[in-house]
PDB file of N, CA and C in Angstrom:
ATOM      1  N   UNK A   1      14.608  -3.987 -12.789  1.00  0.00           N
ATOM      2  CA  UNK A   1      13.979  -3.887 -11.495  1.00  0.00           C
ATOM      3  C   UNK A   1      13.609  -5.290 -11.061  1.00  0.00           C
ATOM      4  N   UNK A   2      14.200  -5.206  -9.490  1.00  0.00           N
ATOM      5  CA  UNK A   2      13.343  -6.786  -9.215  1.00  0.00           C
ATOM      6  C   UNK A   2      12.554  -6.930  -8.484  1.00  0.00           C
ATOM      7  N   UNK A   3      11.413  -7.348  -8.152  1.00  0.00           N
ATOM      8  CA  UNK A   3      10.440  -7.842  -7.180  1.00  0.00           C
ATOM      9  C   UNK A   3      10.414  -8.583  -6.575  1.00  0.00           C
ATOM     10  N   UNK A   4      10.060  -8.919  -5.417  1.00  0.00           N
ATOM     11  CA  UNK A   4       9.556 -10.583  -4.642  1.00  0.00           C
ATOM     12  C   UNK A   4       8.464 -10.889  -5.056  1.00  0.00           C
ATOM     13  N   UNK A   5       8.145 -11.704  -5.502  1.00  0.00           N
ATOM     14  CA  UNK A   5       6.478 -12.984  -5.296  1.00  0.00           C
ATOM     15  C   UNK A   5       6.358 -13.825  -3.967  1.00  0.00           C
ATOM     16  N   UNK A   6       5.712 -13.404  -3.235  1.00  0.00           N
ATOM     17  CA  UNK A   6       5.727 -13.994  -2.223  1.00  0.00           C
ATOM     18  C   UNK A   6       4.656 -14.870  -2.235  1.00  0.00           C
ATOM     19  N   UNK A   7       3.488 -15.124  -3.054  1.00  0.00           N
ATOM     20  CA  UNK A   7       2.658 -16.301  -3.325  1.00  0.00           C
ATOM     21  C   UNK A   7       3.664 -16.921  -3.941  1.00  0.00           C
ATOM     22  N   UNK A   8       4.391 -16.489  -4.742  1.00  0.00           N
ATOM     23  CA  UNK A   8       5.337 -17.950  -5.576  1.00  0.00           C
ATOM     24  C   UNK A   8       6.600 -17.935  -4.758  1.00  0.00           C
ATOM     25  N   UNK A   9       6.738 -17.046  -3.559  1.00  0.00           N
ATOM     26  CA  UNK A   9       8.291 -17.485  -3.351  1.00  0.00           C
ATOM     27  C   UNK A   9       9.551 -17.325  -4.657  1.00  0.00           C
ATOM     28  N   UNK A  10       9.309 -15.960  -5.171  1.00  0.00           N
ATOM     29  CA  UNK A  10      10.491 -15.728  -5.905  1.00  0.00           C
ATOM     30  C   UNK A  10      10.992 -14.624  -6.378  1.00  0.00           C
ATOM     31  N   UNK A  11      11.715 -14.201  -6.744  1.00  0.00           N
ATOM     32  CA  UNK A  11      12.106 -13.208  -7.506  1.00  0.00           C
ATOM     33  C   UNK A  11      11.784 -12.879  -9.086  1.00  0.00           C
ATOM     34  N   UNK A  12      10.963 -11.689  -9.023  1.00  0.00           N
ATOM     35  CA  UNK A  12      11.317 -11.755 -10.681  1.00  0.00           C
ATOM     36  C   UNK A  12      11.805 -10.691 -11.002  1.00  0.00           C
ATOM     37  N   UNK A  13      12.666 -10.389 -12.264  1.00  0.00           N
ATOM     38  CA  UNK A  13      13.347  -8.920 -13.080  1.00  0.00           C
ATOM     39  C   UNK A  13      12.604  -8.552 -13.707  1.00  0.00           C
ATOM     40  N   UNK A  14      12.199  -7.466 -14.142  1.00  0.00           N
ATOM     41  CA  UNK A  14      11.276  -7.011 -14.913  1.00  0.00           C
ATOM     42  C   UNK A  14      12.306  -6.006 -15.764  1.00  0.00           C
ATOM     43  N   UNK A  15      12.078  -6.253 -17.096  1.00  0.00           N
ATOM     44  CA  UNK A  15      12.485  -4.947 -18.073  1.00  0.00           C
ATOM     45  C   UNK A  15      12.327  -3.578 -18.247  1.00  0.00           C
ATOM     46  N   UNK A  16      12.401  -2.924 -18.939  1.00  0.00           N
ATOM     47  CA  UNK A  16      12.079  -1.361 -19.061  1.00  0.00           C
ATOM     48  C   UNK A  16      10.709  -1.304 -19.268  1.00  0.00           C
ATOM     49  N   UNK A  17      10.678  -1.965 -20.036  1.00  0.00           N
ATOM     50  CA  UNK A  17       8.811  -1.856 -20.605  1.00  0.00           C
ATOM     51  C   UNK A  17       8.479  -2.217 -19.318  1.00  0.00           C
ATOM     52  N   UNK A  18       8.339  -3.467 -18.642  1.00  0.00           N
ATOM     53  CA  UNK A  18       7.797  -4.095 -17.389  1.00  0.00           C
ATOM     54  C   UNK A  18       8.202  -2.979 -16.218  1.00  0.00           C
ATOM     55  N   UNK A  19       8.796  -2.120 -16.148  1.00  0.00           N
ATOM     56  CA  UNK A  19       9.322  -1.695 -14.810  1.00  0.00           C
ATOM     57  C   UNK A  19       8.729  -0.563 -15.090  1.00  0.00           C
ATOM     58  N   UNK A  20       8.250  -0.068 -16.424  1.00  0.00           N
ATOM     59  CA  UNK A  20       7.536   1.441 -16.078  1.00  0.00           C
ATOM     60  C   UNK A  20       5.928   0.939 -16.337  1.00  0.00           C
ATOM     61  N   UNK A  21       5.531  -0.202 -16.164  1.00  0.00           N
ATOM     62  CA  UNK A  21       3.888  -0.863 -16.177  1.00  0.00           C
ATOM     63  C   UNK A  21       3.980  -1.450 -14.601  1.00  0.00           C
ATOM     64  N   UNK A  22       4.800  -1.867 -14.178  1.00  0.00           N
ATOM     65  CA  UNK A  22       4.683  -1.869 -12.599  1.00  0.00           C
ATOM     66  C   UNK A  22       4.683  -0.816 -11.798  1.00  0.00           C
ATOM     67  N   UNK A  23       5.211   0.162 -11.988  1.00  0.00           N
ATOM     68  CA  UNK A  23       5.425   1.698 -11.566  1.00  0.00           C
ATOM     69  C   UNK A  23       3.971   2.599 -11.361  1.00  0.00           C
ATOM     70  N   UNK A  24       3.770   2.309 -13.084  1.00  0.00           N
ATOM     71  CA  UNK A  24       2.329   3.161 -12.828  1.00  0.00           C
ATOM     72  C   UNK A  24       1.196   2.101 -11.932  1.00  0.00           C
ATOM     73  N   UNK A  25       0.962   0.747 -11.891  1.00  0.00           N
ATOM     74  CA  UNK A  25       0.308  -0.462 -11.163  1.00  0.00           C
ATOM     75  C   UNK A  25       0.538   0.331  -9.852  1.00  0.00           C
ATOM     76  N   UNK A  26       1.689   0.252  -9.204  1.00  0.00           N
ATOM     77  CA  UNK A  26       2.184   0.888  -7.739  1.00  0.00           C
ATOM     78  C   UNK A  26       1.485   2.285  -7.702  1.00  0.00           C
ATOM     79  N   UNK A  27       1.799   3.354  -8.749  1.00  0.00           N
ATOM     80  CA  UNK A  27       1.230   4.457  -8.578  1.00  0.00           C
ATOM     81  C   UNK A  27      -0.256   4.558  -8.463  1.00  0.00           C
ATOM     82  N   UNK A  28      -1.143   3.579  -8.887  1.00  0.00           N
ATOM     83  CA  UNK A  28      -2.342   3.770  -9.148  1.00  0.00           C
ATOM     84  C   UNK A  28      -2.780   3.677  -7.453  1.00  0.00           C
ATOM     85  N   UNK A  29      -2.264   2.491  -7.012  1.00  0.00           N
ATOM     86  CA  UNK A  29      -2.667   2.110  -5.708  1.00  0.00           C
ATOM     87  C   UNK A  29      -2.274   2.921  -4.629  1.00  0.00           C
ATOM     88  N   UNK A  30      -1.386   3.405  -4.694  1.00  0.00           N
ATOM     89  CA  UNK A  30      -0.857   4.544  -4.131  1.00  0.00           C
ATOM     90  C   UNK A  30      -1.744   5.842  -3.764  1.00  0.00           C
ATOM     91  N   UNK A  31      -2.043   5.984  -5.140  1.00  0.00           N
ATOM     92  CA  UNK A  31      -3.101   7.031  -5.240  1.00  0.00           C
ATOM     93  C   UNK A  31      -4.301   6.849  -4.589  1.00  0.00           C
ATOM     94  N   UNK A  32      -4.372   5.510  -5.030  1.00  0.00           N
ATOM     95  CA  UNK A  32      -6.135   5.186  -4.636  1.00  0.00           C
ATOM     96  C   UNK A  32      -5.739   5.175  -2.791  1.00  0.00           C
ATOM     97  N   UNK A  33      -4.638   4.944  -2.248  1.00  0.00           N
ATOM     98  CA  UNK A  33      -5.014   4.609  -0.669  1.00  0.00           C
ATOM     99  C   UNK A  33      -5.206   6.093  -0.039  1.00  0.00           C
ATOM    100  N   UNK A  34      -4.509   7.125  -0.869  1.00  0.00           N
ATOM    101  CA  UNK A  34      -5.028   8.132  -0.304  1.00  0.00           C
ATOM    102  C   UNK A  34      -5.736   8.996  -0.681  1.00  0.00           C
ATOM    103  N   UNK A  35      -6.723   8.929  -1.367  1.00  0.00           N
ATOM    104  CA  UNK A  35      -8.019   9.565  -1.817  1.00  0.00           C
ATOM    105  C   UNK A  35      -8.920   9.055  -0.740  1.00  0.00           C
ATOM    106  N   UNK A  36      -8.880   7.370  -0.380  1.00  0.00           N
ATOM    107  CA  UNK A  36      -9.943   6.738   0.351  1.00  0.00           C
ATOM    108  C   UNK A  36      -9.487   8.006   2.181  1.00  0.00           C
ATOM    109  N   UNK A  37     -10.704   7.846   2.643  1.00  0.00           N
ATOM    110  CA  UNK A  37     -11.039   8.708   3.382  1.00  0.00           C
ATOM    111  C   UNK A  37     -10.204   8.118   4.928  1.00  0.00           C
ATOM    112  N   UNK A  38      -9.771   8.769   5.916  1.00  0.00           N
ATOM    113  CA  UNK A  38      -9.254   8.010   7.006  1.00  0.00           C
ATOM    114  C   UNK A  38     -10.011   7.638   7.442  1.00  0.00           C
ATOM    115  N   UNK A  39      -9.259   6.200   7.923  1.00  0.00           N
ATOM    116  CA  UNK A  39     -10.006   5.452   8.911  1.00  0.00           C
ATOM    117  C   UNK A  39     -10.553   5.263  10.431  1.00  0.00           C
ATOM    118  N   UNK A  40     -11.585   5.558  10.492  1.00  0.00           N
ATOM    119  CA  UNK A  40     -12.032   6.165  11.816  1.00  0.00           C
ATOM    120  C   UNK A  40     -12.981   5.026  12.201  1.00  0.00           C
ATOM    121  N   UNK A  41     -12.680   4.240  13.529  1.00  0.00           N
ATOM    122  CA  UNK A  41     -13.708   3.138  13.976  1.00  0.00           C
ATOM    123  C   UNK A  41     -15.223   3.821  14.600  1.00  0.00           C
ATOM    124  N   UNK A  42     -14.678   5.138  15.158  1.00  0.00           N
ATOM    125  CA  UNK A  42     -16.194   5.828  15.285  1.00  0.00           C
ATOM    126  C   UNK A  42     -15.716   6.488  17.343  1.00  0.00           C
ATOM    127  N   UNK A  43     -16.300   6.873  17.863  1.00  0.00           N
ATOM    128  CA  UNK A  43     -16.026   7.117  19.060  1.00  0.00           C
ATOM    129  C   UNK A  43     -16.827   6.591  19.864  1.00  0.00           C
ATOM    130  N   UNK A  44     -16.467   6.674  21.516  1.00  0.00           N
ATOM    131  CA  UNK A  44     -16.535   6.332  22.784  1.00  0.00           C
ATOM    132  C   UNK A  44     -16.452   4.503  22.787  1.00  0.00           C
ATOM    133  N   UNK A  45     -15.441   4.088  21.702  1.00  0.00           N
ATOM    134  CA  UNK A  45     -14.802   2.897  21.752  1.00  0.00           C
ATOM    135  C   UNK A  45     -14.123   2.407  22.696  1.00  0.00           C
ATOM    136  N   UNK A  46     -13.210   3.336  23.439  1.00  0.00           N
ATOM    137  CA  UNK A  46     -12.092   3.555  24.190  1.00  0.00           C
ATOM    138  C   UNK A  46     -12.309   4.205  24.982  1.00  0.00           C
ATOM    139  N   UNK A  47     -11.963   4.152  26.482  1.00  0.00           N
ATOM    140  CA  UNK A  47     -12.164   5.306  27.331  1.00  0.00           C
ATOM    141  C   UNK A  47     -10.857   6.645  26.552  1.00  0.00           C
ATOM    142  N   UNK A  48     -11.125   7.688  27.609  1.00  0.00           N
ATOM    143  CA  UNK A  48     -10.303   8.923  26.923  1.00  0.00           C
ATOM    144  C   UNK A  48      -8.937   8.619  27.304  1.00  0.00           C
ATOM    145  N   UNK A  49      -7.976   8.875  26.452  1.00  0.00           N
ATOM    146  CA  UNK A  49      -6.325   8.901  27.006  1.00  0.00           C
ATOM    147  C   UNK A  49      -6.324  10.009  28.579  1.00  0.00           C
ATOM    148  N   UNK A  50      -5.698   9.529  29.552  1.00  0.00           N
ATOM    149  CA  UNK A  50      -5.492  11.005  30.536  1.00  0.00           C
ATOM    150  C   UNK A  50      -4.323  11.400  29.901  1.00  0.00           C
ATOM    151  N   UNK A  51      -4.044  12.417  30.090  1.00  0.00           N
ATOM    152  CA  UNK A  51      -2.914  13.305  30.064  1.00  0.00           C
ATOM    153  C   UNK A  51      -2.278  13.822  30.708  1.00  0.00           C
ATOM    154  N   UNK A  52      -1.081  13.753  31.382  1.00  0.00           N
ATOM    155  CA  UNK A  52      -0.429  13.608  32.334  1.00  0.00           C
ATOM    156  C   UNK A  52      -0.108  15.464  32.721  1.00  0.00           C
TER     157      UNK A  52
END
């Protein structure tokens, strides 16, 4: 498996061992973005959309 580093500007390959420890890394975060609750700035921010 390969990745970008985009702080280092590069590519790296990762092995079997490395590609199923990046996997679960990805899965964790994954998980975690959708447990966290949606994001709502709050109301009467915006007037109302009309609707045609």
């Amino acid at each position: 498996m390969r990745a970008f580093d985009a702080a280092a500007d590069q590519c790296i390959t990762h092995g079997l061992q490395e590609r199923a420890a990046v996997l679960a890394e990805v899965d964790m975060f994954l998980t975690s973005l959708v447990a966290e609750p949606e994001f709502w700035p709050g109301d009467g921010l915006l007037p109302p959309l009309s609707h045609p």
